[in-house]
N, C-alpha and C. Protein backbone atom coordinates (compact mmCIF):
# COMPACT_ATOMS: atom_id res chain seq x y z
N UNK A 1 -5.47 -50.39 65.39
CA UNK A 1 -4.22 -51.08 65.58
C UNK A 1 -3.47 -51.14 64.26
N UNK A 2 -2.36 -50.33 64.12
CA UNK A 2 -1.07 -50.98 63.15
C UNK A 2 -0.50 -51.66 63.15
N UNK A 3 -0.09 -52.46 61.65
CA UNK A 3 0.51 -53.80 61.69
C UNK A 3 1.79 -53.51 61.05
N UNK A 4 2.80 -53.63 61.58
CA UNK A 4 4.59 -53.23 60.92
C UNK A 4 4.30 -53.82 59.62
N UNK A 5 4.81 -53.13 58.25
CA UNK A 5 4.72 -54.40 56.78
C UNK A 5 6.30 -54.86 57.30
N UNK A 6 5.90 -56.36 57.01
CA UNK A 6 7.19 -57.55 57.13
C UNK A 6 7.38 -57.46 55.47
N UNK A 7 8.56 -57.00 55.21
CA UNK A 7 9.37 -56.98 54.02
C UNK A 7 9.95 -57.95 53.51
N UNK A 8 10.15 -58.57 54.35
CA UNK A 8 10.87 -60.30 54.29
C UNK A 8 9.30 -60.93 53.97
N UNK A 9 8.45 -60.81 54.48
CA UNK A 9 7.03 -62.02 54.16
C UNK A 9 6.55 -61.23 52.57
N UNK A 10 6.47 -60.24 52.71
CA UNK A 10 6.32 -59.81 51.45
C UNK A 10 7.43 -60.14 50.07
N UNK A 11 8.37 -59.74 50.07
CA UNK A 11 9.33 -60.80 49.01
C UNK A 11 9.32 -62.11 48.90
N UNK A 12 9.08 -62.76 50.02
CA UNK A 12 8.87 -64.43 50.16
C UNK A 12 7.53 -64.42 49.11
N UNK A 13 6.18 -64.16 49.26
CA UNK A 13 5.29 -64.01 48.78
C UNK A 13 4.99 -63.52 47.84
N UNK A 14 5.31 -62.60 47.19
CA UNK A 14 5.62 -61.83 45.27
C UNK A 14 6.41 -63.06 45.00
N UNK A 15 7.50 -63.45 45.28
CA UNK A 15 8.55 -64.59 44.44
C UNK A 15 7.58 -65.59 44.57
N UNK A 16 7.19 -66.35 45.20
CA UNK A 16 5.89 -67.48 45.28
C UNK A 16 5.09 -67.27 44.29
N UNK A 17 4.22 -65.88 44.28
CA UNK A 17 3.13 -65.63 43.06
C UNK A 17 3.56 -65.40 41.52
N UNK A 18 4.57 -64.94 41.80
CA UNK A 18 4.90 -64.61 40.29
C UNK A 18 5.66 -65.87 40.19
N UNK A 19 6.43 -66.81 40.58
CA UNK A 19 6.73 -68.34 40.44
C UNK A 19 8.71 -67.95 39.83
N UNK A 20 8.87 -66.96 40.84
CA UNK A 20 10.62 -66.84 40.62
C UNK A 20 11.22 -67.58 41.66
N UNK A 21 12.10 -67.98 41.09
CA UNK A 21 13.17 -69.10 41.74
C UNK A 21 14.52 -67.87 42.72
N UNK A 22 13.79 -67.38 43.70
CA UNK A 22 14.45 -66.56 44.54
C UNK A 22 15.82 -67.07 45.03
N UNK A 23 17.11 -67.30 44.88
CA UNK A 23 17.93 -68.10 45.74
C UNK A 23 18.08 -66.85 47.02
N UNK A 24 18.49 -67.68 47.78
CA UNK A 24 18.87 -67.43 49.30
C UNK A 24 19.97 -66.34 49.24
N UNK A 25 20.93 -66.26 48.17
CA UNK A 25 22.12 -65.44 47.95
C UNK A 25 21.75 -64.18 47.63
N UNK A 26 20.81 -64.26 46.87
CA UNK A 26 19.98 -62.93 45.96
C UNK A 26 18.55 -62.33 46.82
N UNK A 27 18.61 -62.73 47.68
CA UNK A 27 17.08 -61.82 48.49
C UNK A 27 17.75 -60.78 49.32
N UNK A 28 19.18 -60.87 50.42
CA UNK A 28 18.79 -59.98 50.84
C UNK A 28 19.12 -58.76 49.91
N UNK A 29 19.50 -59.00 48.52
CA UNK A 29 19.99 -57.53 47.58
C UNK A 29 18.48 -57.40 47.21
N UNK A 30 17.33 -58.29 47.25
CA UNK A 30 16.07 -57.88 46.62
C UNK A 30 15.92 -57.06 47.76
N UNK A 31 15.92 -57.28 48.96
CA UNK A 31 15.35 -57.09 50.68
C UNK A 31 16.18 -55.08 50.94
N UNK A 32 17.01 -54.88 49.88
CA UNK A 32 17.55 -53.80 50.31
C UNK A 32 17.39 -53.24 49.39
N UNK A 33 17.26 -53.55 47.88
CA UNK A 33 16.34 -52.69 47.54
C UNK A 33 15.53 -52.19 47.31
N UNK A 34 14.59 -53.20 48.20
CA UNK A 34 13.14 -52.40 48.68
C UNK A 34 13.08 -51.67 49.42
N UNK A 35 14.27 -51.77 50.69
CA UNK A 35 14.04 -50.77 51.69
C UNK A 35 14.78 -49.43 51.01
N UNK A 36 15.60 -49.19 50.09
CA UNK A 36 15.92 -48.04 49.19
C UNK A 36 14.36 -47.68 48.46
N UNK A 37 13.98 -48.26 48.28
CA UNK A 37 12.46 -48.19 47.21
C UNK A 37 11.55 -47.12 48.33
N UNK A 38 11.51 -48.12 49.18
CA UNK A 38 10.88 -47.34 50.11
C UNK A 38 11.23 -45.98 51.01
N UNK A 39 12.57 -45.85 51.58
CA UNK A 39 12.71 -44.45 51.68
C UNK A 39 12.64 -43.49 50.90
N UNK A 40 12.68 -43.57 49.43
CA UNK A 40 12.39 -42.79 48.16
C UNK A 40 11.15 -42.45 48.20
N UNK A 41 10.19 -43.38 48.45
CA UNK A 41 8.39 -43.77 48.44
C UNK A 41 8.12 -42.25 49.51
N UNK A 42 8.86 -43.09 50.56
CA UNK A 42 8.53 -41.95 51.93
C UNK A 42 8.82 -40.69 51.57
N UNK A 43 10.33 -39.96 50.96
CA UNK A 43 10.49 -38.64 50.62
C UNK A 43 9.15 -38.19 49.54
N UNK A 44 8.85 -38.97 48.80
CA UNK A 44 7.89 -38.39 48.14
C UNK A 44 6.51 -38.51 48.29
N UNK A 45 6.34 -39.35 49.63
CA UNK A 45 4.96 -38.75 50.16
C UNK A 45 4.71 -37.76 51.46
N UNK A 46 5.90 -37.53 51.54
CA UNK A 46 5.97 -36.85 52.89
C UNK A 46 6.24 -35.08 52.37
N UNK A 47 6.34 -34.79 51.17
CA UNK A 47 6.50 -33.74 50.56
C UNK A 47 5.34 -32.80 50.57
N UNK A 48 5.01 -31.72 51.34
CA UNK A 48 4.13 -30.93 51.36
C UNK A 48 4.06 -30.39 50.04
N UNK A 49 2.13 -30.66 49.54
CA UNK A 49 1.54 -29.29 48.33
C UNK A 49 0.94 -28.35 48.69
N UNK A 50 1.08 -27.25 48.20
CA UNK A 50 -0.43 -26.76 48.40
C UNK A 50 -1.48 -27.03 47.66
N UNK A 51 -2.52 -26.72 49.17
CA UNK A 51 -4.07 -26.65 48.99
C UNK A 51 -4.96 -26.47 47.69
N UNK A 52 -4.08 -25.53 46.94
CA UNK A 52 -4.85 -24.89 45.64
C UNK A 52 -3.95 -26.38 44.37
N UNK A 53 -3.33 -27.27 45.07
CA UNK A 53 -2.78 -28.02 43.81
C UNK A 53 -3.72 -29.33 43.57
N UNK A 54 -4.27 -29.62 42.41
CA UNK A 54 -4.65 -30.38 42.03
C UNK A 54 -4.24 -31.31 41.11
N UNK A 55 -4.40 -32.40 41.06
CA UNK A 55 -3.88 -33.83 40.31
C UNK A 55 -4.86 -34.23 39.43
N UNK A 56 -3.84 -33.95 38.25
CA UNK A 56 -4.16 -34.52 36.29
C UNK A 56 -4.73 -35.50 36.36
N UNK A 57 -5.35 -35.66 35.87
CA UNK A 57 -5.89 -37.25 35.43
C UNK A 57 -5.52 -37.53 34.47
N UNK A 58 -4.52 -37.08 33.44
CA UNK A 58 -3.57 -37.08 32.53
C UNK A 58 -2.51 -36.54 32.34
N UNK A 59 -1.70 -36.91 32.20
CA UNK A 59 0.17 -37.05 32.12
C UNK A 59 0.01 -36.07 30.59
N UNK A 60 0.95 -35.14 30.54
CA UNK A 60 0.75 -34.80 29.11
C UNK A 60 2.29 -34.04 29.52
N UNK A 61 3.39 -34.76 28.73
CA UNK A 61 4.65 -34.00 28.99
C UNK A 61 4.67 -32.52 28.28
């Protein structure tokens, strides 16, 4: 069974833990740009590699 992520319970909950004073005026611009965050997230996991590609265990520009 999948559970939808609630984006709204999740911002409610980061602002709670980290102890930010969220006003009501300023969430839904937090609330949209997570959902920008996240279609970005999605294009870049939804991006086919190939088989023969393997992942650095170090960044070396």
């Amino acid at each position: 069974m999948s559970k939808k992520f609630d984006m709204g319970n999740y911002v409610d909950m980061m602002a709670l833990l980290l102890d930010l004073q969220l006003r009501d005026e300023d969430r839904d611009g937090v609330m949209a740009n997570f959902e920008t965050i996240k279609a970005i997230a999605q294009l870049v996991n939804e991006f086919p590699l190939p088989e023969h590609i393997e992942a650095s265990p170090v960044f070396e520009p």
